[in-house]
Protein backbone atom coordinates (compact mmCIF):
# COMPACT_ATOMS: atom_id res chain seq x y z
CA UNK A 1 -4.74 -1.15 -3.16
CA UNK A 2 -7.60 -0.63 -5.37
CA UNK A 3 -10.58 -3.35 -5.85
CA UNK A 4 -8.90 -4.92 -8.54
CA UNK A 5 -5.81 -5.56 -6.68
CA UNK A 6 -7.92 -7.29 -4.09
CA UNK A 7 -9.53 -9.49 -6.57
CA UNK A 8 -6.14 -10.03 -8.15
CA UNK A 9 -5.30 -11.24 -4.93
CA UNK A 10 -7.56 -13.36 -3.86
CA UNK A 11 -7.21 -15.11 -6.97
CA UNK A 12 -4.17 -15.95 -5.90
CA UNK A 13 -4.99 -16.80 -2.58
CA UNK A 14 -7.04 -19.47 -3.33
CA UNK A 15 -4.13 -21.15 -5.97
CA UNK A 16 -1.23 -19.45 -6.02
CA UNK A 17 0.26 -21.00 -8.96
CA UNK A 18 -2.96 -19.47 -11.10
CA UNK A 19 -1.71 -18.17 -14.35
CA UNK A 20 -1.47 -14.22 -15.36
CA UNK A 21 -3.94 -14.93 -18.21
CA UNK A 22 -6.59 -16.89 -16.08
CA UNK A 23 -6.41 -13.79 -13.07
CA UNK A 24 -7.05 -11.59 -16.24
CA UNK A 25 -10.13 -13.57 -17.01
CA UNK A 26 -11.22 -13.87 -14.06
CA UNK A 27 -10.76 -10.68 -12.88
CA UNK A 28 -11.86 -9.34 -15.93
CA UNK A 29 -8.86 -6.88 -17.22
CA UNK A 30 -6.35 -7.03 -19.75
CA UNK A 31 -3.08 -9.34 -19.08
CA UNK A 32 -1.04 -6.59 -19.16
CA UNK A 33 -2.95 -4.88 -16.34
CA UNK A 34 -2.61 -8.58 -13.82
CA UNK A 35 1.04 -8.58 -14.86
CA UNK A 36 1.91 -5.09 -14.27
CA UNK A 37 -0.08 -4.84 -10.70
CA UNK A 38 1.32 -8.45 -9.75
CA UNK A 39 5.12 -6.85 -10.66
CA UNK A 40 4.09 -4.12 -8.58
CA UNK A 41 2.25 -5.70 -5.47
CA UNK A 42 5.68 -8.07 -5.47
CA UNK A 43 7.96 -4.99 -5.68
CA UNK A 44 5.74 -3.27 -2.75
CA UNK A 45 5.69 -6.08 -0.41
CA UNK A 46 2.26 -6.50 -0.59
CA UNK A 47 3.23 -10.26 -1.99
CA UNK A 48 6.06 -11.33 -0.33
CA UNK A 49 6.49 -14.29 -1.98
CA UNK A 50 4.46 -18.18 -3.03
CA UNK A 51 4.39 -20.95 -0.80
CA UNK A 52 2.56 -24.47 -0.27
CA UNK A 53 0.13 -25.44 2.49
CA UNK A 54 0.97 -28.10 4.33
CA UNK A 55 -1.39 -30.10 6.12
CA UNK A 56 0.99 -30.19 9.34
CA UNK A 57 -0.63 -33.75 10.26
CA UNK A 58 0.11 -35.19 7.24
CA UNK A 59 3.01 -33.36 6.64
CA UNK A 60 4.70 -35.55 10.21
CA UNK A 61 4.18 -32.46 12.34
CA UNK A 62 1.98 -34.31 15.09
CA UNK A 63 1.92 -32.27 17.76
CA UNK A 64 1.45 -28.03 18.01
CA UNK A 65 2.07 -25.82 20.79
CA UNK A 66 1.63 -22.27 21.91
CA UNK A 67 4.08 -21.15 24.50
CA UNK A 68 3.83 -17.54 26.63
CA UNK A 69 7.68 -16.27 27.57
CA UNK A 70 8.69 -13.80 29.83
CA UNK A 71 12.08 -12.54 28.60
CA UNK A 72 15.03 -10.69 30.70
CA UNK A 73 14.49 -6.94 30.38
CA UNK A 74 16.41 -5.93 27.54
CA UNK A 75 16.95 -9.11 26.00
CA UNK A 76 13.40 -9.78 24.07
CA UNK A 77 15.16 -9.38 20.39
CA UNK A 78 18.42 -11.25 21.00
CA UNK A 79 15.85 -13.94 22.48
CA UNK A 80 13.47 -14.08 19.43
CA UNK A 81 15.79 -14.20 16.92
CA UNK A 82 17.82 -17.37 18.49
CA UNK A 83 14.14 -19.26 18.82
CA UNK A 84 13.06 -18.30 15.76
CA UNK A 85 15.63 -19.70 13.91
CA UNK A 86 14.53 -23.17 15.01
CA UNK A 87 12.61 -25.41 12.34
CA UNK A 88 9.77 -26.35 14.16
CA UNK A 89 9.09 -22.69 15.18
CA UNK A 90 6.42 -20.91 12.59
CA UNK A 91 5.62 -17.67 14.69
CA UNK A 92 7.05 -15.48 17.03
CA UNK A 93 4.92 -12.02 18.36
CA UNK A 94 6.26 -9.37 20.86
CA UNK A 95 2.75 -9.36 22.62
CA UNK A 96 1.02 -7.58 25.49
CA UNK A 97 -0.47 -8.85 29.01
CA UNK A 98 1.30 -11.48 31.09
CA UNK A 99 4.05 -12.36 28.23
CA UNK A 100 6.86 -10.92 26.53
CA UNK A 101 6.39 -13.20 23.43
CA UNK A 102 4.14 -16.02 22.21
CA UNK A 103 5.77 -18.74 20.01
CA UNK A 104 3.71 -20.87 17.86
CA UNK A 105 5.88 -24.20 16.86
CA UNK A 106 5.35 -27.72 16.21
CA UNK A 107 6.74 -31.30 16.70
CA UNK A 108 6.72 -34.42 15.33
CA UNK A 109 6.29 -36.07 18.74
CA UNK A 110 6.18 -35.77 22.21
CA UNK A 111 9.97 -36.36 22.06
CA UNK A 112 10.83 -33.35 19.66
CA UNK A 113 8.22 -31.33 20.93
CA UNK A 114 10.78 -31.93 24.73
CA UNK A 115 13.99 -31.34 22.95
CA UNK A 116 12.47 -27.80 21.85
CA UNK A 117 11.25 -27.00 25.45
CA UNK A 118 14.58 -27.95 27.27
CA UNK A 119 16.96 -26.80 24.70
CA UNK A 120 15.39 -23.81 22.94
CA UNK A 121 13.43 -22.39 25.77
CA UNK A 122 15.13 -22.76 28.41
CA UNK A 123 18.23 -20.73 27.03
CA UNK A 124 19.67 -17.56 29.17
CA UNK A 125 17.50 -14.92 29.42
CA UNK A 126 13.94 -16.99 29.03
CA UNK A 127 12.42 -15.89 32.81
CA UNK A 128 9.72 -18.20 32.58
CA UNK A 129 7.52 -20.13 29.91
CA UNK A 130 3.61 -21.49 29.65
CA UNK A 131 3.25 -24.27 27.36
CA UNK A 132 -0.13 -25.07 25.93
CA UNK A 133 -0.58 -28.41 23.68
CA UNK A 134 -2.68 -27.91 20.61
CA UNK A 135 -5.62 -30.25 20.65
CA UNK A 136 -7.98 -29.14 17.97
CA UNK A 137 -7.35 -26.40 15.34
CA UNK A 138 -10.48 -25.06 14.41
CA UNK A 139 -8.88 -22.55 12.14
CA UNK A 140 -5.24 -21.92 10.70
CA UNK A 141 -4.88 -19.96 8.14
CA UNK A 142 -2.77 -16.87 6.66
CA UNK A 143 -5.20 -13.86 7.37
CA UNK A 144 -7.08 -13.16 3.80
CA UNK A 145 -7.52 -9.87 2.14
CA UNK A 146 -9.74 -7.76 3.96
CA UNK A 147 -13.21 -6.39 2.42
């Protein structure tokens, strides 16, 4: 990626739904140069696709969590997949130190946020889990293009 696919995409970053012609302005190349690099950076990977935001407050996600697994030896795949296919789950990382995994999910209450502990984590092959309640976010964001 060159400079002006960086400015291309943060462009984007900051509205997604910003059209070809006002990157090209504000980028300052031709149309046909956004809409050929966007085509490519889609085609690459580098933009895997649009999405919305969500305020996860507002959104009725009241409650986050970050929760440390130890997994069965040969089992940390089969594991993530299965909790990762839960709804309230946005993040699952094979990780080093005293875990296996970390899982990053949220609930709309106290009640959900149980159902996902007994019935998600607790499946065969989970060894043992740390749950830590959310209380502030200070940041949460997708990571930004870097300089």
């Amino acid at each position: 990626m060159d400079d002006v696919d960086k400015k291309i995409l943060r462009v984007l970053e900051a509205d997604a739904r910003t059209s070809l012609r006002k990157i090209a302005e504000e980028v300052g190349v031709a149309l046909g140069t956004v809409s050929n690099r966007v085509r490519r950076m889609e085609h690459l990977g580098v933009i895997r696709g649009y999405t919305v935001l969500l305020d996860p407050d507002k959104a009725g996600w009241g409650l986050s969590v970050v929760i440390g697994l130890r997994i069965e030896k040969g089992r940390l795949i089969e594991i993530q997949e299965k909790i990762a296919k839960d709804n309230r789950v946005y993040g699952v990382y094979d990780v080093t130190g005293d875990h296996d995994s970390m899982v990053l999910a949220r609930g709309k209450d106290r009640d959900d946020l149980d159902d996902l502990i007994k019935n998600v984590l607790s499946m065969s092959g989970i060894e043992r889990s740390v749950t830590h309640l959310v209380l502030n976010s200070v940041k949460e964001m997708p990571p930004s293009i870097p300089e």
